[in-house]
Protein backbone atom coordinates (compact mmCIF):
# COMPACT_ATOMS: atom_id res chain seq x y z
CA UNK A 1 -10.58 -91.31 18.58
CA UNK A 2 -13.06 -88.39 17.59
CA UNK A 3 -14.64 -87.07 20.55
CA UNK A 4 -18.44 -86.07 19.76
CA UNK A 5 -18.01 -83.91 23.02
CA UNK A 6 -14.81 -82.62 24.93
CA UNK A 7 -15.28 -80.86 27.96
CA UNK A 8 -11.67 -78.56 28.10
CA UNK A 9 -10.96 -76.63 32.01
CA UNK A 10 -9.84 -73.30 30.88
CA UNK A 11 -7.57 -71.10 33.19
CA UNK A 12 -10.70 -68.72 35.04
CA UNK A 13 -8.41 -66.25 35.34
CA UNK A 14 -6.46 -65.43 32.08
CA UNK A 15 -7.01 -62.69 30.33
CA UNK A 16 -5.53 -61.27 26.68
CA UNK A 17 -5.46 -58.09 25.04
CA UNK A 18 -8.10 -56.91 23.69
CA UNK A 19 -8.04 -56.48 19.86
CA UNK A 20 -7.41 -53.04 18.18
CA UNK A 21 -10.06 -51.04 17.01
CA UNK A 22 -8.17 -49.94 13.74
CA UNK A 23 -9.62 -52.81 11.72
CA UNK A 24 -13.35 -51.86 12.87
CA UNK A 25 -12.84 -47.79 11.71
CA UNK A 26 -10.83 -49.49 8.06
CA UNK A 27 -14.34 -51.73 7.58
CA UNK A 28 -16.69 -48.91 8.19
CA UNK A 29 -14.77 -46.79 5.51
CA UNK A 30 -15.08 -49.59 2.84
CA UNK A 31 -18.18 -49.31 0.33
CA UNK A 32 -21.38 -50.87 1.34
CA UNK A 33 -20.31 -51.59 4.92
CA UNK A 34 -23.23 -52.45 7.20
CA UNK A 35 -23.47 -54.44 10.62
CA UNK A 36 -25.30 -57.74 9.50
CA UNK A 37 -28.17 -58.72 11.14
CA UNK A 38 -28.71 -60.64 14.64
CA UNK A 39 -30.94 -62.60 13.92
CA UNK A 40 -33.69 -63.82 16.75
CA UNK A 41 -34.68 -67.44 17.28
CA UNK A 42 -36.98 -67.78 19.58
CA UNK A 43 -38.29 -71.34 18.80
CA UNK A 44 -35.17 -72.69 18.78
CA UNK A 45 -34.36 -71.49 22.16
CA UNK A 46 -37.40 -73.33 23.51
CA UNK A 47 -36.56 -76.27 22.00
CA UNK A 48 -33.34 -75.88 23.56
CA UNK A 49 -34.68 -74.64 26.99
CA UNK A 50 -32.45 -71.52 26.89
CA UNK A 51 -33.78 -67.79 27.18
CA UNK A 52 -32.08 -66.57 24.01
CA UNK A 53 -30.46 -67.95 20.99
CA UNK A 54 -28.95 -65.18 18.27
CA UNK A 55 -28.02 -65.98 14.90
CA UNK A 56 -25.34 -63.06 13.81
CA UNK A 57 -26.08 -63.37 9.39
CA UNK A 58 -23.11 -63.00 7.32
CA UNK A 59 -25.01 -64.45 4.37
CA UNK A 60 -24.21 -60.83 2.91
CA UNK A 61 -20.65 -59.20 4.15
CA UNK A 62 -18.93 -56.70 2.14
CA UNK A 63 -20.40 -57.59 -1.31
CA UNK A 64 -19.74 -61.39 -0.36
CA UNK A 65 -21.43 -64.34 1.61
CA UNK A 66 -19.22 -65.13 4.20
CA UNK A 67 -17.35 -63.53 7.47
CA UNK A 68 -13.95 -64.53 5.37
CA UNK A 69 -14.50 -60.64 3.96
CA UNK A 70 -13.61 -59.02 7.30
CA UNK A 71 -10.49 -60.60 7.63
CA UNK A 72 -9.17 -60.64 4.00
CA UNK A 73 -9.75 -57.07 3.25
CA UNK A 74 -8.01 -56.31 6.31
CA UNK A 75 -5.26 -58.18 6.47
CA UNK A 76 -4.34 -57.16 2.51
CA UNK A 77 -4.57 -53.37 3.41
CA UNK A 78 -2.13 -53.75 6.54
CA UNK A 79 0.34 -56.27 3.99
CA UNK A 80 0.46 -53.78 1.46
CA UNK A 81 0.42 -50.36 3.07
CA UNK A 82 4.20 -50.40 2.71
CA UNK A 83 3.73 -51.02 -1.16
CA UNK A 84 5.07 -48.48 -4.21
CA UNK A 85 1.61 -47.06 -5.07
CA UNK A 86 2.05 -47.62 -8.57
CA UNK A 87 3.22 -51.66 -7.94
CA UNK A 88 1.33 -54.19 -8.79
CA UNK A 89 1.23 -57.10 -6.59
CA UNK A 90 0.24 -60.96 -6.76
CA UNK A 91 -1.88 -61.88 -3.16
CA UNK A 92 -1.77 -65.71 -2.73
CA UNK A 93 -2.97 -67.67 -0.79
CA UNK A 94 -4.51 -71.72 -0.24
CA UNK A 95 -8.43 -71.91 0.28
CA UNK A 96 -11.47 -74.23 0.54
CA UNK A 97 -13.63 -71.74 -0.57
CA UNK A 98 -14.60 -68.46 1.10
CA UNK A 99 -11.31 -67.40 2.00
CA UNK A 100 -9.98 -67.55 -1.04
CA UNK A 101 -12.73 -66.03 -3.15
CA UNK A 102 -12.48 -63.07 -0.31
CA UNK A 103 -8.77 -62.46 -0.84
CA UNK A 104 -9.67 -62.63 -5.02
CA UNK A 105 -12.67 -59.53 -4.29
CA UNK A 106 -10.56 -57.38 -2.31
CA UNK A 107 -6.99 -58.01 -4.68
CA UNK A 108 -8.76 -57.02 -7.22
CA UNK A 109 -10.76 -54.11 -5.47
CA UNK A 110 -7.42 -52.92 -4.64
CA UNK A 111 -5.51 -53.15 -7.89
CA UNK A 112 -3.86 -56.69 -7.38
CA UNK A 113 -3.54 -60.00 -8.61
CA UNK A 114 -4.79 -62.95 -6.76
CA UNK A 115 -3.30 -66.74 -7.04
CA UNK A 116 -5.65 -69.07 -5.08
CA UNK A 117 -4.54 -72.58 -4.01
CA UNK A 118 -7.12 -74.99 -3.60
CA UNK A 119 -7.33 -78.61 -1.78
CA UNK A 120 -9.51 -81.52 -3.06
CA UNK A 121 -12.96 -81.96 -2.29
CA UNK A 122 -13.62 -78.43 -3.10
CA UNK A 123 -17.00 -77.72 -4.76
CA UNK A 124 -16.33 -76.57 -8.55
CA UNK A 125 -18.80 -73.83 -8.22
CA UNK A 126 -16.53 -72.10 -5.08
CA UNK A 127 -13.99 -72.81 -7.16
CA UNK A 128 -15.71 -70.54 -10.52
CA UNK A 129 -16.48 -68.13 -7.80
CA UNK A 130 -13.06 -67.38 -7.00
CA UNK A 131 -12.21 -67.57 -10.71
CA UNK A 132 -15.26 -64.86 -11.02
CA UNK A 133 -13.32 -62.60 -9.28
CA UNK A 134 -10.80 -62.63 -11.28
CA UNK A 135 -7.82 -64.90 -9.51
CA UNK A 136 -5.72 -67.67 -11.09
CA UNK A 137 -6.59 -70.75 -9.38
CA UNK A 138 -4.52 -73.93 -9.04
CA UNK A 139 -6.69 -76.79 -8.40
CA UNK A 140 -4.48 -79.53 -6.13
CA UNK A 141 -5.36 -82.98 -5.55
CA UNK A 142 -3.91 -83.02 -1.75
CA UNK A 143 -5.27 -82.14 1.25
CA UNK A 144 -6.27 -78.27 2.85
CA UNK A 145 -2.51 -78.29 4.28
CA UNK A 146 -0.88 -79.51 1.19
CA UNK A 147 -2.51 -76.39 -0.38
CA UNK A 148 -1.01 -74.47 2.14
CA UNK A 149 2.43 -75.46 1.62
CA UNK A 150 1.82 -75.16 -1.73
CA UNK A 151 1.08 -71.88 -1.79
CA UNK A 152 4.06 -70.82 0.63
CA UNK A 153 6.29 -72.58 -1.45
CA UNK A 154 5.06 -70.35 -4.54
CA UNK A 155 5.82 -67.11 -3.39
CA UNK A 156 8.51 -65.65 -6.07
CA UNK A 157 10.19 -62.49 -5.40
CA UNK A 158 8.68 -58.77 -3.61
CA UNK A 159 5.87 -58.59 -5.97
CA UNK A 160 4.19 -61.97 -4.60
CA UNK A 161 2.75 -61.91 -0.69
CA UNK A 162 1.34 -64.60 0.96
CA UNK A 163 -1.98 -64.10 2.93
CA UNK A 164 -2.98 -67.11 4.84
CA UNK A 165 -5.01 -67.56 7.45
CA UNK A 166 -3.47 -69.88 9.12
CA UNK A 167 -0.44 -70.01 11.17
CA UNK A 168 3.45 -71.30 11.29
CA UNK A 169 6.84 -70.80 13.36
CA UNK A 170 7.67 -67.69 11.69
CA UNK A 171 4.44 -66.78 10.01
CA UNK A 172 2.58 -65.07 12.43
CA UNK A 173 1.93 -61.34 11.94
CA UNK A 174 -0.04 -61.89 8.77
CA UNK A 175 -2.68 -64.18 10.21
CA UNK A 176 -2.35 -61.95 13.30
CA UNK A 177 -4.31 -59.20 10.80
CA UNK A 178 -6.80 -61.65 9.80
CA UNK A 179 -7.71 -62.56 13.32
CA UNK A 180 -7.76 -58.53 14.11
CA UNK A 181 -10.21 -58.08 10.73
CA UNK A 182 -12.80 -60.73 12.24
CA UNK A 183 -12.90 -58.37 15.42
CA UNK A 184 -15.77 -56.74 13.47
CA UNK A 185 -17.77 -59.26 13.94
CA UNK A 186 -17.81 -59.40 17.69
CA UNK A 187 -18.11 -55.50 17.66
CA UNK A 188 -21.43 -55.41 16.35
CA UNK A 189 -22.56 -58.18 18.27
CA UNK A 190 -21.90 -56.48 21.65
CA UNK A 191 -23.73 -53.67 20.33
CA UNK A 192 -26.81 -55.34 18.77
CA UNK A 193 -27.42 -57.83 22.25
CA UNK A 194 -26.75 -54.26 24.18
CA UNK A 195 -29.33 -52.37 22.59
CA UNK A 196 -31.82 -55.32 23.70
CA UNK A 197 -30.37 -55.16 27.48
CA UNK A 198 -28.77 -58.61 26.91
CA UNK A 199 -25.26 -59.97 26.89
CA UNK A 200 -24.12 -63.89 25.60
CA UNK A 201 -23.70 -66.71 27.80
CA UNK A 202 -22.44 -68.86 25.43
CA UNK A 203 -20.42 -68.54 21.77
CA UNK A 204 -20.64 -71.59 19.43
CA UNK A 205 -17.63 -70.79 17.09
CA UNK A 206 -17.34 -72.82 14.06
CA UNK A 207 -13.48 -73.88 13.22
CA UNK A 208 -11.49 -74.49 10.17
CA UNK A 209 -7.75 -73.44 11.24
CA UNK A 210 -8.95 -71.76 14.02
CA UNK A 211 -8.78 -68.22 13.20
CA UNK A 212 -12.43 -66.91 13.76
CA UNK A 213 -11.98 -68.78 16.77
CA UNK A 214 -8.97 -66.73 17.85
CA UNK A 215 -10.39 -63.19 17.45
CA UNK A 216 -13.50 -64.84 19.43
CA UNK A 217 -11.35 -65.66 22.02
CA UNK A 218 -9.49 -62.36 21.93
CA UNK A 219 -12.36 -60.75 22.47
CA UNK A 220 -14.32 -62.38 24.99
CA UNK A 221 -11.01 -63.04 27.26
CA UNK A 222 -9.82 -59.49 27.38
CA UNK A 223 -12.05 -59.77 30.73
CA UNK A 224 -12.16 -62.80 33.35
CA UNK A 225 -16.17 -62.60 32.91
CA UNK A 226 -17.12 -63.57 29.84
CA UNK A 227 -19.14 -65.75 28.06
CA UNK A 228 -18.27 -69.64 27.73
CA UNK A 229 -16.82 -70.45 24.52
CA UNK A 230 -16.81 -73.53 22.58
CA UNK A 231 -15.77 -74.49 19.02
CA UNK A 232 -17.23 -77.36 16.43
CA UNK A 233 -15.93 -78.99 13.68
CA UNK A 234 -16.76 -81.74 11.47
CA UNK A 235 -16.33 -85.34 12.79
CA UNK A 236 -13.76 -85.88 9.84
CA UNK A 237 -11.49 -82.99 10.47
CA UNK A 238 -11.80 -82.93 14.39
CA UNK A 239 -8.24 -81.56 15.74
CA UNK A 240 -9.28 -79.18 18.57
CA UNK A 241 -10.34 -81.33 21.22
CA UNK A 242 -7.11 -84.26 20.53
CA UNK A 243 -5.02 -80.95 20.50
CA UNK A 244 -6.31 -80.35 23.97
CA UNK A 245 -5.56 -83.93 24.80
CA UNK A 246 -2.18 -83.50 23.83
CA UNK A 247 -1.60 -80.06 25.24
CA UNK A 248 -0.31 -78.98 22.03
CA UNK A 249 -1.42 -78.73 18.21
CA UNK A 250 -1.98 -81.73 16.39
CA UNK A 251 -3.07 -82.52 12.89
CA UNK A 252 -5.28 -85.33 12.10
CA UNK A 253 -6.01 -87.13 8.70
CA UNK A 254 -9.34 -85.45 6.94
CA UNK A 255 -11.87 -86.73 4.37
CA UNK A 256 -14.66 -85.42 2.30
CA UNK A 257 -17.49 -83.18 4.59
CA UNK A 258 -20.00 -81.02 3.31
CA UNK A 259 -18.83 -78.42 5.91
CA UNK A 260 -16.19 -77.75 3.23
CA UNK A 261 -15.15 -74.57 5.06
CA UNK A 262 -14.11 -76.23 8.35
CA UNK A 263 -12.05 -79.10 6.50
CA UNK A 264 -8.90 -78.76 8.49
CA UNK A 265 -7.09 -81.10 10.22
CA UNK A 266 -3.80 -78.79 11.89
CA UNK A 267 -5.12 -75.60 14.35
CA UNK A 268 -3.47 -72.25 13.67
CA UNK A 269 -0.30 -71.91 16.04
CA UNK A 270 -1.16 -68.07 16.56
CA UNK A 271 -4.12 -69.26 17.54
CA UNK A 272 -3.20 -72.55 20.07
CA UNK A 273 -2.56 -70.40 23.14
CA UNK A 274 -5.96 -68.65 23.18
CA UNK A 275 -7.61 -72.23 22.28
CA UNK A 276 -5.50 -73.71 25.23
CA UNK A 277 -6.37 -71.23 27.73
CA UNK A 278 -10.07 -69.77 26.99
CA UNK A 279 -11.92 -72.44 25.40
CA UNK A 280 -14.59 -74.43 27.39
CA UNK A 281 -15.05 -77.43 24.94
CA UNK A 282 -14.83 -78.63 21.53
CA UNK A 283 -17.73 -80.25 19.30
CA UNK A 284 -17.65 -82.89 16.55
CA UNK A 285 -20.75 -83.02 14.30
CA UNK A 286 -21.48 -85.21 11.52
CA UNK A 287 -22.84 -84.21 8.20
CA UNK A 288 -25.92 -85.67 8.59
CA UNK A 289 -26.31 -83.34 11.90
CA UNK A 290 -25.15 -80.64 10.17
CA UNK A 291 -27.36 -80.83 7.36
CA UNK A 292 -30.58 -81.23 9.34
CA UNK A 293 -29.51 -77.98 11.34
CA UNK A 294 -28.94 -76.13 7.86
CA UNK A 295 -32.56 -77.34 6.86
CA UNK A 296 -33.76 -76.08 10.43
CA UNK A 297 -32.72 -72.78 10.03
CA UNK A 298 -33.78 -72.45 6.32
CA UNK A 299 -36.97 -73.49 7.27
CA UNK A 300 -36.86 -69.98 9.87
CA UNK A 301 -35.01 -68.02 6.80
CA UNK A 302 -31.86 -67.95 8.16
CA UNK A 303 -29.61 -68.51 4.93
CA UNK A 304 -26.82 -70.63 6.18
CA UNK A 305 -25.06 -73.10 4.42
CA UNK A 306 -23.49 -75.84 6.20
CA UNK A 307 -20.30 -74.14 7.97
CA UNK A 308 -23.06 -72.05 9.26
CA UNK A 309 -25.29 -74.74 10.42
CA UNK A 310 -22.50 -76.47 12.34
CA UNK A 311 -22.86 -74.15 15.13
CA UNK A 312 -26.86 -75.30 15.30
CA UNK A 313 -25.82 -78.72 15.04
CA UNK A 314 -23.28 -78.57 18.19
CA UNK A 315 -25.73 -76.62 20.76
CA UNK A 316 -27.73 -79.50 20.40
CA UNK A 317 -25.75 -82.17 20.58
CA UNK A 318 -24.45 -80.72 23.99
CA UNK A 319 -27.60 -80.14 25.28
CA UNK A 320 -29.35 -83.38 24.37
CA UNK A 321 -26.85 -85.26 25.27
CA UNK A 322 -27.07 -84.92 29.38
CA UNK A 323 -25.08 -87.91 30.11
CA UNK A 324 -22.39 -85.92 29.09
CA UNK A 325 -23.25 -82.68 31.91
CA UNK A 326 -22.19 -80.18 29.31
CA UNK A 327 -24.80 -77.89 29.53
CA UNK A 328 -23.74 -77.93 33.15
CA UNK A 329 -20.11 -77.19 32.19
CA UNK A 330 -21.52 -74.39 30.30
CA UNK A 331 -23.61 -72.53 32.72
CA UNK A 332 -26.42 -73.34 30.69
CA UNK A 333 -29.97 -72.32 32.09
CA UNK A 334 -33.25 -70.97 31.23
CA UNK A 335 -31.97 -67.72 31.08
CA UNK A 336 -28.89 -68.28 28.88
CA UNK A 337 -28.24 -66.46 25.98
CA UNK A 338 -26.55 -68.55 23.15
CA UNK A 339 -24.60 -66.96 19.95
CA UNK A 340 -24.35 -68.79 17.13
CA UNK A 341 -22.07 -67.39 13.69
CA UNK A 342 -24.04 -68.12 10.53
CA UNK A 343 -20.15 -67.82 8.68
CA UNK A 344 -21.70 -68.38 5.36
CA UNK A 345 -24.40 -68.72 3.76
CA UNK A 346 -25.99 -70.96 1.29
CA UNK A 347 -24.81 -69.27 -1.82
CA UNK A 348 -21.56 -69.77 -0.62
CA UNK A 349 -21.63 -73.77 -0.12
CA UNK A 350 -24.85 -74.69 -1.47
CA UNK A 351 -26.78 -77.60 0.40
CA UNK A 352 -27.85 -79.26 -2.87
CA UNK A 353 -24.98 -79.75 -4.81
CA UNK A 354 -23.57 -82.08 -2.13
């Protein structure tokens, strides 16, 4: 069963390292690094009834338009640090779209090959983006975690290194660096709502494997007072909330979503113990709620495409929805200040070609 709504009783009082700062100082240094924008919506927070609701952009991150550039550019600096200077290597890694073109950019940036794995239902132009940055794509006709094993299974000799941003006994420290690269994110966010004299109430975190959804969770649980946290997903790739049903990770079956991004139907391991003990709910959307969100928030010129949207799309569900008390399992009020992480935007998965 898909729930629409899960209401999840996190532990009140556990806490987790913060994240490490080094990833923050290594995006700052790159070339055209700049905080994107937090992005005011003030209708949309009366519609909701809520004093605040932010929109933090990455339409435009790092020469690409999606978050995906944070952690990819990271995590392929801290991989290959240890490298001969004057080796070439091959970065590979499975994708449904952003990931993968980000891992492509910053290869090549850095003097590498890429080899990018992709699943069905994949858009052809994400996949001629990737291809436009220069990687070798294999096009599969399997699922997001066939790819996956597909591209683990590649990897042939020193010169090839996986970077995937997901998660498996054994293949952890890699993702770890992804999860530590999306830490940007948050950063500027604390600093954009505290130059405005506010702080979030509530984080609506979009989830594919899970990974965004880690460093979120990193981040806001390195103290016992911060904000609630929930996660959505499309209706056809829902795994969070039967994970938290089953107190462990579990995959489920996927189909064909225009929240191509989020298509994933196993959570990250790395990330199961932060989803297990910080997360206040999970959210299922459909595609036709997702799509009227996207068209909301073009109509305000917020560039999202539908990843983006689904965060739109899940506030209100949970709000309209009172027989379900969420917003009261939130802490929802007037007052509330509500994030939501624009992860793409429409350039990246564009509305009209689905």
């Amino acid at each position: 069963m898909t729930h629409t709504w899960y209401a999840h009783t996190r532990n009140r009082d556990w806490t987790c390292t913060a994240p490490s700062r080094d990833a923050i100082a290594f995006h700052q240094s790159l070339p055209g690094y700049a905080p994107t924008p937090l992005i005011s919506l003030p209708t949309i927070a009366a519609q909701l009834g809520v004093g605040h609701v932010f929109a933090k952009d990455e339409s435009q991150r790092l020469g690409l338009p999606a978050f995906k550039a944070l952690g990819a550019s990271w995590a392929i600096h801290r991989a290959l640090q240890d490298a001969p200077a004057d080796q070439q290597m091959t970065i590979v890694t499975a994708t449904d779209g952003n990931h993968g073109r980000a891992v492509a950019k910053f290869s090549a940036m850095f003097g590498h090959k890429a080899r990018i794995y992709t699943p069905a239902g994949v858009h052809p132009s994400a996949i001629q983006a990737i291809r436009d940055e220069g990687a070798d794509v294999i096009e599969l006709d399997g699922s997001y975690d066939d790819a996956v094993a597909a591209a683990a299974a590649s990897i042939n000799g020193p010169t090839e290194v996986l970077v995937q941003d997901t998660s498996w006994d054994g293949y952890e420290e890699i993702p770890g660096w992804i999860v530590e690269g999306y830490a940007t994110l948050f950063a500027e966010v604390d600093a954009q709502l505290a130059a405005k004299n506010l702080a979030v109430d509530l984080v609506v975190v979009p989830v594919g494997v899970g990974s965004l959804l880690q460093s979120a969770l990193s981040h806001y649980r390195a103290t016992t007072d911060g904000p609630a946290i929930i996660s959505v997903e499309p209706t056809v790739a829902a795994c969070i909330a039967p994970s938290l049903e089953a107190d462990a990770p579990t995959s489920v079956p996927t189909g064909i979503t225009v929240m191509a991004g989020l298509n994933c139907g196993t959570p990250s391991e790395l990330a199961w113990p932060y989803i297990l003990n910080g997360l206040d709910g999970a959210v299922a959307v459909t595609d036709e709620e997702d799509l009227i969100a996207a068209r909301a928030l073009s109509a305000l010129d917020v560039p999202s495409g539908p990843c983006g949207a689904a965060g739109l799309a899940a506030i209100g569900r949970v709000i309209s929805d009172t027989s379900t008390n969420a917003a009261a399992h939130l802490g929802l009020n007037a007052n509330s200040v509500v994030l939501l992480l624009i992860t793409e935007g429409s350039e990246a998965n564009p509305l009209e070609a689905r």
